[in-house]
N, C-alpha and C. Protein backbone atom coordinates (compact mmCIF):
# COMPACT_ATOMS: atom_id res chain seq x y z
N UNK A 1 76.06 -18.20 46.08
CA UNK A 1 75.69 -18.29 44.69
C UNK A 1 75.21 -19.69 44.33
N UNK A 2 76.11 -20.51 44.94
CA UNK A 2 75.82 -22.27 44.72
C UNK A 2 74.27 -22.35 45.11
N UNK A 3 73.95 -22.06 46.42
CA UNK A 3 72.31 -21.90 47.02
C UNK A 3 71.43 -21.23 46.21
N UNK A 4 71.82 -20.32 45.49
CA UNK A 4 70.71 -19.37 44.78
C UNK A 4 70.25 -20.11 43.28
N UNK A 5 71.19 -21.17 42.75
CA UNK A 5 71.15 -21.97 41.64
C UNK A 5 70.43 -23.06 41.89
N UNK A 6 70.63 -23.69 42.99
CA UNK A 6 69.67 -24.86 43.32
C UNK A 6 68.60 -24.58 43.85
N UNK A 7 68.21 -23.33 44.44
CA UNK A 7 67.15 -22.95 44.82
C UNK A 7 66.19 -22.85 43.90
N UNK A 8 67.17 -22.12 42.43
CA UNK A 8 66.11 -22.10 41.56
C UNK A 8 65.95 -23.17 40.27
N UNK A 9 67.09 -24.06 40.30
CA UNK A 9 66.64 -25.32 39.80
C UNK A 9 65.86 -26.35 40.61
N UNK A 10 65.60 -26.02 41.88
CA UNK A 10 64.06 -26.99 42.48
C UNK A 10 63.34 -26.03 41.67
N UNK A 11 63.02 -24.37 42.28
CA UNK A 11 61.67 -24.39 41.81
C UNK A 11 61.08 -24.21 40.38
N UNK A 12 61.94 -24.86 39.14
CA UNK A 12 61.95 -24.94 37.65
C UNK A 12 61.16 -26.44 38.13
N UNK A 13 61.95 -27.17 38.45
CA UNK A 13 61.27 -29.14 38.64
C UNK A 13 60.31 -28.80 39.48
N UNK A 14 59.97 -28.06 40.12
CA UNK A 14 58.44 -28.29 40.93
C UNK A 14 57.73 -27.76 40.20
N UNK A 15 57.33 -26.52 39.38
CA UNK A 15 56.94 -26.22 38.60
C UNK A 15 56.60 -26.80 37.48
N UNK A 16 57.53 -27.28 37.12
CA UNK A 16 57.31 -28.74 35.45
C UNK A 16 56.35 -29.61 35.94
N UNK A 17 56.75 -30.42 37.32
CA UNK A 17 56.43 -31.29 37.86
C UNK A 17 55.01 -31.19 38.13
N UNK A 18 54.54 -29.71 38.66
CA UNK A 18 53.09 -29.59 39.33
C UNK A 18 52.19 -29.06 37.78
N UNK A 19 53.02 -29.33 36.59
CA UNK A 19 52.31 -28.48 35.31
C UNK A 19 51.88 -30.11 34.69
N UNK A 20 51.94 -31.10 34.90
CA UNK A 20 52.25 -31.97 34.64
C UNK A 20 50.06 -32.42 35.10
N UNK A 21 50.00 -31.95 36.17
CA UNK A 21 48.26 -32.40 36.80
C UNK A 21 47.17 -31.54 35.60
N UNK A 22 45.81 -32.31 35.48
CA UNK A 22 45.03 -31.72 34.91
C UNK A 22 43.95 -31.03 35.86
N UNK A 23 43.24 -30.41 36.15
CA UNK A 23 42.49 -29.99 36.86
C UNK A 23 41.02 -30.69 35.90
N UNK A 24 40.03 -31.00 36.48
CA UNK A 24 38.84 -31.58 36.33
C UNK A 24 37.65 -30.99 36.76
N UNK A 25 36.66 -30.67 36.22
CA UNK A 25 35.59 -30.23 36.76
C UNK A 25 34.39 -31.23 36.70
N UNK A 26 33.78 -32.00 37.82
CA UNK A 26 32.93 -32.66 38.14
C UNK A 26 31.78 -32.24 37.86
N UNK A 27 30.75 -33.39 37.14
CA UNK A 27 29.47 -33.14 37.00
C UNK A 27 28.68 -33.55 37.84
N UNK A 28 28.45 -32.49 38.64
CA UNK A 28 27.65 -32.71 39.82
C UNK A 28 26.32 -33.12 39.19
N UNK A 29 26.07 -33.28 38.70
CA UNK A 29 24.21 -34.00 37.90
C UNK A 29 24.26 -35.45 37.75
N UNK A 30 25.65 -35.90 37.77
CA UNK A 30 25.44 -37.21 36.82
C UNK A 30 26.91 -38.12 37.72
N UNK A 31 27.17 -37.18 39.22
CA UNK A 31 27.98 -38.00 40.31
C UNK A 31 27.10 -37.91 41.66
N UNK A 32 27.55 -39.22 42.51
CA UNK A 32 27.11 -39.27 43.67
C UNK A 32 28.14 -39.71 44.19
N UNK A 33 28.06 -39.08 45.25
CA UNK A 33 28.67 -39.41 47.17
C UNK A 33 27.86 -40.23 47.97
N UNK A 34 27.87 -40.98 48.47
CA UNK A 34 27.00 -41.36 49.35
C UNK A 34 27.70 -42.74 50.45
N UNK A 35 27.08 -43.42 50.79
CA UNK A 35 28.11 -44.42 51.93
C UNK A 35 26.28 -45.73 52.30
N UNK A 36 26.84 -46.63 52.54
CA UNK A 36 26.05 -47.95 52.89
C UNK A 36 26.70 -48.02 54.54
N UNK A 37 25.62 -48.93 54.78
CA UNK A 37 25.65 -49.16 56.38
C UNK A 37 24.93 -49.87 57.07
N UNK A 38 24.95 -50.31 57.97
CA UNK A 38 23.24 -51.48 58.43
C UNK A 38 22.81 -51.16 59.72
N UNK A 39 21.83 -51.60 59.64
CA UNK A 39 20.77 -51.25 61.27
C UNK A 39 19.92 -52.76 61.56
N UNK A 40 20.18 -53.06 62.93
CA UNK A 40 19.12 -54.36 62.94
C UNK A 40 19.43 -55.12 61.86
N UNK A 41 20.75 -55.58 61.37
CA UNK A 41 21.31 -56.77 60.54
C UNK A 41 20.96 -56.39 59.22
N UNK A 42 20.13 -54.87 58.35
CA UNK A 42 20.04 -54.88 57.32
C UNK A 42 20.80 -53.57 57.05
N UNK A 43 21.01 -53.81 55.93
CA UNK A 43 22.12 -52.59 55.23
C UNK A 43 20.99 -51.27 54.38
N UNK A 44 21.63 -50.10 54.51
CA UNK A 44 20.82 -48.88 53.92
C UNK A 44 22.04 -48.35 53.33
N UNK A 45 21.47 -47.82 52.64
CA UNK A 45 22.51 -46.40 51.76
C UNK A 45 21.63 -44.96 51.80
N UNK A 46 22.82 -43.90 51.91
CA UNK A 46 22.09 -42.80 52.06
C UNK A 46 23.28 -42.22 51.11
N UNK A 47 23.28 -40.45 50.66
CA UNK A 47 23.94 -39.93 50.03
C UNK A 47 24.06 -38.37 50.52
N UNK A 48 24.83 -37.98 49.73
CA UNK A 48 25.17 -36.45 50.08
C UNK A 48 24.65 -35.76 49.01
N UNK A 49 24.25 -34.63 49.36
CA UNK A 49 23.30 -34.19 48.49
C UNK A 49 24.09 -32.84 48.49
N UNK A 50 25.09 -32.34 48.94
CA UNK A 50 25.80 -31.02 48.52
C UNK A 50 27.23 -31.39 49.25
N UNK A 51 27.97 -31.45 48.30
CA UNK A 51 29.33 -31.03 48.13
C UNK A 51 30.21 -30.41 47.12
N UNK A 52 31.64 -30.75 47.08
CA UNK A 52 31.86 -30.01 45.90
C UNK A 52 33.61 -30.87 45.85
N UNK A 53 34.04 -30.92 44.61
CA UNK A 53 35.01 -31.16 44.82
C UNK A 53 36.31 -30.40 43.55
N UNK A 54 37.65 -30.28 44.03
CA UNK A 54 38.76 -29.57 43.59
C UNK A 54 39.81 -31.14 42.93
N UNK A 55 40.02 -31.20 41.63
CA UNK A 55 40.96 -32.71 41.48
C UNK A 55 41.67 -31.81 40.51
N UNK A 56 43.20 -32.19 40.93
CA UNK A 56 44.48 -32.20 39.60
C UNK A 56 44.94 -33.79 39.70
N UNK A 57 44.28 -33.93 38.32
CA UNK A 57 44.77 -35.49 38.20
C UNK A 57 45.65 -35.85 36.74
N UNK A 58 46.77 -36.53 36.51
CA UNK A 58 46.69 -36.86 35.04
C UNK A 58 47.70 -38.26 35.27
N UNK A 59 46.96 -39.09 34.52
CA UNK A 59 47.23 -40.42 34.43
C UNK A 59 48.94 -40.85 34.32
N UNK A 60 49.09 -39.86 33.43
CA UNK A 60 50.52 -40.27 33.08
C UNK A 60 51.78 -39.75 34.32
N UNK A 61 51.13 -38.94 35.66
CA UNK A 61 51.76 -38.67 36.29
C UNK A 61 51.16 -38.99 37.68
N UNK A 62 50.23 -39.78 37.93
CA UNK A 62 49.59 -39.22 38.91
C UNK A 62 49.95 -38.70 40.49
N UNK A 63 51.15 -39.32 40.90
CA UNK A 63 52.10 -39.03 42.59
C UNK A 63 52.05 -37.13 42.32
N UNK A 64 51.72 -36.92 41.35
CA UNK A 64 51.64 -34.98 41.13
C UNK A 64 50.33 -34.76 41.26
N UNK A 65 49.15 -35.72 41.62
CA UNK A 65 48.17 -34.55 41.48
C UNK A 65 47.48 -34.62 42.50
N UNK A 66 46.41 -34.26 43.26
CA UNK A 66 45.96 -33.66 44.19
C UNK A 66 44.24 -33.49 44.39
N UNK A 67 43.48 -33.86 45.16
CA UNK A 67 42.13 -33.62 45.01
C UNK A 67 41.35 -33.34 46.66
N UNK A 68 40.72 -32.26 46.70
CA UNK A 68 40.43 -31.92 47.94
C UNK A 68 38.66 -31.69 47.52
N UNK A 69 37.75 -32.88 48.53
CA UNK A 69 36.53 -33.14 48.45
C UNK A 69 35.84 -32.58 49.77
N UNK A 70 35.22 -31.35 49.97
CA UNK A 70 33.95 -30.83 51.22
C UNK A 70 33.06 -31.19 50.69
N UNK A 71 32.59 -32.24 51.82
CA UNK A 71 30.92 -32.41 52.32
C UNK A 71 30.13 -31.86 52.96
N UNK A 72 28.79 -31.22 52.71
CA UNK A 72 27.84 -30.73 53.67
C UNK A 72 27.36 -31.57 54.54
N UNK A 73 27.76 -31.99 55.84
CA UNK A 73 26.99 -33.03 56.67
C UNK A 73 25.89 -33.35 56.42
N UNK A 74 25.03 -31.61 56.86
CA UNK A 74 23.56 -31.68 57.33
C UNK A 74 22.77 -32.04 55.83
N UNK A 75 23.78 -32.70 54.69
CA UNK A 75 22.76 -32.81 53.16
C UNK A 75 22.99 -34.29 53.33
N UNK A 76 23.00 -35.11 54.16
CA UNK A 76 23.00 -36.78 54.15
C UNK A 76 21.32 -36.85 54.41
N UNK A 77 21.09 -37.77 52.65
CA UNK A 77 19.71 -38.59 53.00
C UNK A 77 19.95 -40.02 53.15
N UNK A 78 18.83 -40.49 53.43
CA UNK A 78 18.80 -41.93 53.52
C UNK A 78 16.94 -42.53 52.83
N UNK A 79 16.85 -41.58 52.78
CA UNK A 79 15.05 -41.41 52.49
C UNK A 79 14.17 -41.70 53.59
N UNK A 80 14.71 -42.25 54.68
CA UNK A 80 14.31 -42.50 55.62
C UNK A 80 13.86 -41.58 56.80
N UNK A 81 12.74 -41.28 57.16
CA UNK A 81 12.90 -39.94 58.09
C UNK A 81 13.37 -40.50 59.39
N UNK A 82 13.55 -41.16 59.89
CA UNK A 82 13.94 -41.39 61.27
C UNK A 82 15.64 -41.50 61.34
N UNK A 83 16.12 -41.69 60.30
CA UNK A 83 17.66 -41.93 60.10
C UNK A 83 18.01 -40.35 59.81
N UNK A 84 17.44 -39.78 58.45
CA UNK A 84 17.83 -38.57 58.22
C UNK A 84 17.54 -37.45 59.63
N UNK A 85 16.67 -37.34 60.35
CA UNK A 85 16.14 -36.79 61.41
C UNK A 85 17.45 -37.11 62.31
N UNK A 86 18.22 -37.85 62.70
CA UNK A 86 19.10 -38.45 63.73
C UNK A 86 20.12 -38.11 63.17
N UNK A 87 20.78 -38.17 62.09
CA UNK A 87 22.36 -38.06 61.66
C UNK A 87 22.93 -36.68 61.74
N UNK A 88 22.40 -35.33 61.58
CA UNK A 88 22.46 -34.22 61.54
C UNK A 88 23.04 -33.89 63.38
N UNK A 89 22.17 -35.19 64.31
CA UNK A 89 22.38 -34.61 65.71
C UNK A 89 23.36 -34.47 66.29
N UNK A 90 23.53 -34.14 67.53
CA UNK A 90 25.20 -34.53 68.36
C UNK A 90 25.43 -36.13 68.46
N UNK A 91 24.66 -37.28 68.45
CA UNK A 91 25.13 -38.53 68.46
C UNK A 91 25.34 -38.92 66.92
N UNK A 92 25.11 -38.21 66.21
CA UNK A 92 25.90 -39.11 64.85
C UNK A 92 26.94 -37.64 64.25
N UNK A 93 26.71 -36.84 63.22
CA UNK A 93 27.49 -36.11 62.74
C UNK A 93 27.43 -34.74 63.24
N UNK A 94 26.49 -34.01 64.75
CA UNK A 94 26.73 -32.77 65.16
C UNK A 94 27.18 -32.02 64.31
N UNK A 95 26.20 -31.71 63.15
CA UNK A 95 26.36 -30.99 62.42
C UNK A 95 26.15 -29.24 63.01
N UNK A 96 26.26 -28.84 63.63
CA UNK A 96 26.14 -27.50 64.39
C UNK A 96 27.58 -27.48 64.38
N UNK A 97 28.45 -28.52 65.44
CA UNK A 97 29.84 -28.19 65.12
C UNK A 97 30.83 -28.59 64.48
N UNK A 98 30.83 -29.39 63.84
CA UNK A 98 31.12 -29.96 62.46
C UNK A 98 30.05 -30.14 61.20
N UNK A 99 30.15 -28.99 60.76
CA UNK A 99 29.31 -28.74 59.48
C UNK A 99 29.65 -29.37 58.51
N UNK A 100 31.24 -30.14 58.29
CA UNK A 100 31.70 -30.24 56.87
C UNK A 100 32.32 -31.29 57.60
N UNK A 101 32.87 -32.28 56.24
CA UNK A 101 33.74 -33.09 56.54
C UNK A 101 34.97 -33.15 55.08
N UNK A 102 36.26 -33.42 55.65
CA UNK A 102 37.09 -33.32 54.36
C UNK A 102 37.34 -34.46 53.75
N UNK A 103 38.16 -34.48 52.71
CA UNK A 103 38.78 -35.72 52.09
C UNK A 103 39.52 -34.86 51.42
N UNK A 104 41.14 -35.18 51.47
CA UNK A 104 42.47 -34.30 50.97
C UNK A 104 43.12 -35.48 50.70
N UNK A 105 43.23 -35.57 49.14
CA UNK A 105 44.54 -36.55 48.59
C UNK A 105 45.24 -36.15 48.24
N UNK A 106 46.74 -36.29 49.08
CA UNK A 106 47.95 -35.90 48.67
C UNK A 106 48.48 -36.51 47.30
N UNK A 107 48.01 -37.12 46.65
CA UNK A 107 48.58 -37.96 45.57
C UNK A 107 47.82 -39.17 45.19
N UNK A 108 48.05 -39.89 44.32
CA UNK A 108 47.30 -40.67 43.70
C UNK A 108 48.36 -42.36 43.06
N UNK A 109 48.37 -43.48 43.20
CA UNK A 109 49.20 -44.05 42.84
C UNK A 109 48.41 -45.30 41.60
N UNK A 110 49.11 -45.47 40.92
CA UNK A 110 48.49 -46.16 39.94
C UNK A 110 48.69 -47.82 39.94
N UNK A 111 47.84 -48.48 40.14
CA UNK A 111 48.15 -50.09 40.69
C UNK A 111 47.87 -51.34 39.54
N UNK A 112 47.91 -50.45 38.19
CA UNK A 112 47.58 -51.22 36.99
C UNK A 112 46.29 -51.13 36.51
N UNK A 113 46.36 -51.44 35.16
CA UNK A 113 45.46 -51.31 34.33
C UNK A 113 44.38 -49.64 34.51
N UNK A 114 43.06 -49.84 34.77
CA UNK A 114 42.57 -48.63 35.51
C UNK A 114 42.27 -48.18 36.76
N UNK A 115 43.27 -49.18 37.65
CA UNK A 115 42.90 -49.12 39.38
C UNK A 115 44.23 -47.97 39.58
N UNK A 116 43.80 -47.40 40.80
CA UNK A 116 44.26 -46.36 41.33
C UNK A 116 43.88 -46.30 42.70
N UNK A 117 44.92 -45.57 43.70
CA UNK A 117 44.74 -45.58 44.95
C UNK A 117 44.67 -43.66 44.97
N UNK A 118 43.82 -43.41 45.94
CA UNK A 118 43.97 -42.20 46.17
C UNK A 118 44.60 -42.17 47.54
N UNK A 119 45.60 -41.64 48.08
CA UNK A 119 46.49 -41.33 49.10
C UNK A 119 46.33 -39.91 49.79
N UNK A 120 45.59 -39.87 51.38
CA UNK A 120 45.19 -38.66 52.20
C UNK A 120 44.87 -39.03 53.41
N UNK A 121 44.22 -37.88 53.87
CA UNK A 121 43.39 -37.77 54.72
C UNK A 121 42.17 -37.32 54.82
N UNK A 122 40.94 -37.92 55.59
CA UNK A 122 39.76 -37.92 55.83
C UNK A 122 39.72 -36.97 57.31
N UNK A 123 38.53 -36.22 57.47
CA UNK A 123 38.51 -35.63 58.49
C UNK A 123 36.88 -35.35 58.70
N UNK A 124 36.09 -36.20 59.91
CA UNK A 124 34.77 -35.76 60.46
C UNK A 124 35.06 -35.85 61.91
N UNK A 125 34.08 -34.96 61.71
CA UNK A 125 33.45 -34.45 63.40
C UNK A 125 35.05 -33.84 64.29
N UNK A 126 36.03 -33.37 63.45
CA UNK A 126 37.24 -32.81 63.71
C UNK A 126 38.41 -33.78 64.08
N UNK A 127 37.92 -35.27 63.52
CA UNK A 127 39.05 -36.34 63.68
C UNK A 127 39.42 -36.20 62.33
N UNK A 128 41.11 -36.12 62.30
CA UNK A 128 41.41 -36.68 60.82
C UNK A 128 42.28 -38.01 60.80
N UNK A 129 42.17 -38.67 60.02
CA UNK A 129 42.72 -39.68 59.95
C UNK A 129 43.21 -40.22 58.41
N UNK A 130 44.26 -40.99 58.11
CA UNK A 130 45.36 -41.12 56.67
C UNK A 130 44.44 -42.40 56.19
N UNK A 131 44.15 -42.31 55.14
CA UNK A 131 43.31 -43.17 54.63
C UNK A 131 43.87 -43.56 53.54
N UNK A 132 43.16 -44.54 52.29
CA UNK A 132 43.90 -44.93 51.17
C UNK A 132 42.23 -45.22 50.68
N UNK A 133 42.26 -44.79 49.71
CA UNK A 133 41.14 -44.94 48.88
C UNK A 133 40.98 -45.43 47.74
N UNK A 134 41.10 -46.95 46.63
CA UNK A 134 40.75 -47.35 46.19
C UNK A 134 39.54 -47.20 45.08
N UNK A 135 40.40 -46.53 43.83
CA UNK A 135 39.40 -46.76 42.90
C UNK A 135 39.49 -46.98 41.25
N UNK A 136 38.32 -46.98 40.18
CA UNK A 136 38.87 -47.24 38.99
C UNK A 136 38.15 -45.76 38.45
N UNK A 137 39.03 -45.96 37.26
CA UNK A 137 39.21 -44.81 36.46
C UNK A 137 39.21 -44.89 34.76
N UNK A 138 37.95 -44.65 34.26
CA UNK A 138 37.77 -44.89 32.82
C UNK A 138 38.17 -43.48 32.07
N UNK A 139 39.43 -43.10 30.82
CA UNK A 139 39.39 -42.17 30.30
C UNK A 139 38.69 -42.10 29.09
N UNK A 140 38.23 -40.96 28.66
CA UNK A 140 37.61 -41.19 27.20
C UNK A 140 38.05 -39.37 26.44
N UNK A 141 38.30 -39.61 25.48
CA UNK A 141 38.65 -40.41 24.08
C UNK A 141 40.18 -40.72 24.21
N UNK A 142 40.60 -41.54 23.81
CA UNK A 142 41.97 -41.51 24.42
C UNK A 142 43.01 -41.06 22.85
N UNK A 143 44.17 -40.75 22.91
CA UNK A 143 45.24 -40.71 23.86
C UNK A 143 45.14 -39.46 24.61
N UNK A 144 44.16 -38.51 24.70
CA UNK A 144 44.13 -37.26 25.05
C UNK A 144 42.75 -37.14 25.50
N UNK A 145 42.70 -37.90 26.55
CA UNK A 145 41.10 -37.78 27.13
C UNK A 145 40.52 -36.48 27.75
N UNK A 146 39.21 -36.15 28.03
CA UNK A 146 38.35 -35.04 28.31
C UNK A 146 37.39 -35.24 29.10
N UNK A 147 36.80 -36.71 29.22
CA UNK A 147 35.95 -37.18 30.22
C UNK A 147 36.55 -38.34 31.45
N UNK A 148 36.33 -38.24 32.74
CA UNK A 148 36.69 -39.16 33.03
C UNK A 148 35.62 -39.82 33.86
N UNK A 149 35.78 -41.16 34.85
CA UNK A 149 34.59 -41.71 35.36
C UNK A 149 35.08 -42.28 36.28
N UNK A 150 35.00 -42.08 37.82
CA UNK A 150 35.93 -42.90 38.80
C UNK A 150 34.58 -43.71 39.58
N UNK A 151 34.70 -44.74 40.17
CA UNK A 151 33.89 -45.18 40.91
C UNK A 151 34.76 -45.78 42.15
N UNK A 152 34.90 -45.69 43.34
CA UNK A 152 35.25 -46.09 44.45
C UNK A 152 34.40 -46.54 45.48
N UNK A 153 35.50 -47.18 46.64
CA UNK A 153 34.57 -47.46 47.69
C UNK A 153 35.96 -47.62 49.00
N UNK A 154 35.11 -46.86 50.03
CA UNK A 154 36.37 -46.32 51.00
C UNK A 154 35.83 -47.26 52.79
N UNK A 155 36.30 -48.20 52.58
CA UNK A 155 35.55 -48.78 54.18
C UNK A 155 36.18 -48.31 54.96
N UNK A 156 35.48 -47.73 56.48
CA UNK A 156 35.63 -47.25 57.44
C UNK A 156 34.75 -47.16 58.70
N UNK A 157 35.33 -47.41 59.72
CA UNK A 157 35.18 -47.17 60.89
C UNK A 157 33.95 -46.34 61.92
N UNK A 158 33.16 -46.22 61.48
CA UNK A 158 32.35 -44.88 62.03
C UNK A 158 32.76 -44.73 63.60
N UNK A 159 33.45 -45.20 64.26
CA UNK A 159 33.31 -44.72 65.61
C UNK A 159 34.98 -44.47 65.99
N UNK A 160 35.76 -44.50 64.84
CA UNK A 160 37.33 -44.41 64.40
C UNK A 160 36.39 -42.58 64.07
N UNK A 161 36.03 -42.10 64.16
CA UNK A 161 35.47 -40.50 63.59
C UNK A 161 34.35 -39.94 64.72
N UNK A 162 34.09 -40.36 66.01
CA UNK A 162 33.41 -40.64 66.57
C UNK A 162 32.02 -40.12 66.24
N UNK A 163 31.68 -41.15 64.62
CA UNK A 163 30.34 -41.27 64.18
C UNK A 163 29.32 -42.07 65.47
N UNK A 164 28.14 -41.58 66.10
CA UNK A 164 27.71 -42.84 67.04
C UNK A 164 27.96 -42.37 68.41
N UNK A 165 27.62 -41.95 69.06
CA UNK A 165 28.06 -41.85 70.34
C UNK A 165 26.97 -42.39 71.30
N UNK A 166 27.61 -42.51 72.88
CA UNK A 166 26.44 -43.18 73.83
C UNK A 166 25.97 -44.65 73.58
N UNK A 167 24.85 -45.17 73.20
CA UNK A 167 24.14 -46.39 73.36
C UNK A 167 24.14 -46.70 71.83
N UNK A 168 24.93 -45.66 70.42
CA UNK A 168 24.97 -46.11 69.39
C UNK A 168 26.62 -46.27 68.89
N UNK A 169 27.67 -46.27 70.00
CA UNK A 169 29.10 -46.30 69.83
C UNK A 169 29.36 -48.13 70.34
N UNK A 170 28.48 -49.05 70.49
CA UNK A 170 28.64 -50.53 70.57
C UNK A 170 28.68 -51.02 69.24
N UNK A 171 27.89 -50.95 68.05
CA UNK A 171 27.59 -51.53 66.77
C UNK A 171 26.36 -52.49 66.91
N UNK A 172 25.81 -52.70 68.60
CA UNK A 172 24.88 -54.15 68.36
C UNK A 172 23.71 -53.15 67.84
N UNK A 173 23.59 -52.18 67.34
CA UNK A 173 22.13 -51.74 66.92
C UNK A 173 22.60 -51.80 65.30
N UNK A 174 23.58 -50.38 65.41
CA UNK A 174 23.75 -50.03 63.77
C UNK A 174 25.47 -50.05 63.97
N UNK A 175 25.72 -50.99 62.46
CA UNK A 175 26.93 -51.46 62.29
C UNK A 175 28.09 -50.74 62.58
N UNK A 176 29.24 -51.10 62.81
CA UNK A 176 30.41 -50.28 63.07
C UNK A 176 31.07 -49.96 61.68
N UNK A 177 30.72 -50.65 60.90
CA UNK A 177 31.31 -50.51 59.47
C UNK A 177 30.64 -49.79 58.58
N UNK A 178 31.35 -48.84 57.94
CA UNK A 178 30.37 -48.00 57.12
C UNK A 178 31.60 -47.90 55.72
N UNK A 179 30.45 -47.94 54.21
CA UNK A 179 31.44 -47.47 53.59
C UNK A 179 30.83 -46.35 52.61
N UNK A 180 32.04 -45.24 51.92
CA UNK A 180 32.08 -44.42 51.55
C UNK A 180 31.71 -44.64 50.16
N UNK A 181 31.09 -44.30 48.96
CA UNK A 181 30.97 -44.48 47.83
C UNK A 181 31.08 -43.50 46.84
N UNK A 182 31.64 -43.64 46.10
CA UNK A 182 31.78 -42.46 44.91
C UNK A 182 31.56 -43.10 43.43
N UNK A 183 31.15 -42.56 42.89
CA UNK A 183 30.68 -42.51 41.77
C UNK A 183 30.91 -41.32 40.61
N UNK A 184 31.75 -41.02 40.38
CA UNK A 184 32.35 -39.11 39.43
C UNK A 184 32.40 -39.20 37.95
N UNK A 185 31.56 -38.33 37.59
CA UNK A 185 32.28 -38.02 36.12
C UNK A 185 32.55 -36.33 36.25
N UNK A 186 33.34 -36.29 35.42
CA UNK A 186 34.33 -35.04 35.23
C UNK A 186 34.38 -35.13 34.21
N UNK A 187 34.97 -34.14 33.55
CA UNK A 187 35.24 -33.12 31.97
C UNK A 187 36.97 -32.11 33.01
N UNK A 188 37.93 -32.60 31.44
CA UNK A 188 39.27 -31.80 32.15
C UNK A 188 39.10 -30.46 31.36
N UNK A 189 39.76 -29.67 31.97
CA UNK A 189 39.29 -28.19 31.95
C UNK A 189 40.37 -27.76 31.18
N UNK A 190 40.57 -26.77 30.27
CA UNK A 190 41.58 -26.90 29.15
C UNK A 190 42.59 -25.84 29.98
């Protein structure tokens, strides 16, 4: 009887607890994904041109909320045809067998004022790896906001994902450092 009471006073507090996140719907028109990078000592940016993303976020709680981001590989431009032509292949993102790449934040921690860490894991080309993602967060209208606006930036590894393979897994051509960029506005969903 003792077990059947605490069983169901957790799942009353997980319940409160998980009622506590807002869910958000992203304006895909007016956000970008995309990541910087260099070749021959100069830096490019390219972007993602189809994804989608799932966020329960709310400020006043955030270790409760949750956001799970799929990327379409094969939608990375760079405007460049010789870059875009190459990244899709088996030496950069083998998009045939890794079509998608994830980003799953278990939680979110708040580091003052409007900075925030997003807390997960990243997963391309079927590596995943625990990341921490870094970003700010404007609400509007407040005390009960409806829009929000995150902008981040996630540095990483490309060959920690084995982005690069063969004669492009050194960095002396195109850099070993690549970073992730976000840019979001959202509307919370009532």
């Amino acid at each position: 009887m003792r077990r059947k009471a605490f069983l169901l006073a957790a799942a009353i507090a997980l319940a409160s607890h998980q009622a506590h996140a807002a869910q958000w719907a992203v304006d895909m028109g007016h956000s970008t994904l995309g990541f910087t990078g260099s070749q021959g000592g100069s830096s490019f940016t390219g972007r993602f041109t189809r994804w989608q993303a799932e966020i329960d976020f709310d400020p006043a709680d955030p270790a409760a909320g949750h956001a799970r981001v799929v990327i379409d590989m094969a939608s990375a431009a760079t405007g460049d045809a010789q870059k875009d032509e190459a990244l899709p292949q088996a030496d950069w993102f083998e998009v045939k067998r890794f079509p998608q790449a994830v980003f799953v934040a278990t939680g979110f921690r708040a580091k003052g004022g409007n900075a925030y860490d997003a807390v997960g894991t990243l997963t391309i080309r079927g590596l995943k790896k625990d990341v921490v993602l870094p970003f700010t967060l404007d609400l509007e209208p407040a005390p009960d906001p409806v829009h929000a606006h995150a902008v981040g930036r996630l540095p990483l590894v490309r060959t920690d994902y084995g982005v690069g393979q063969g004669a492009w897994s050194s960095g002396q051509i195109v850099g070993l450092e690549v970073v992730v960029t976000l840019d979001l506005v959202a509307t919370r969903q009532p």
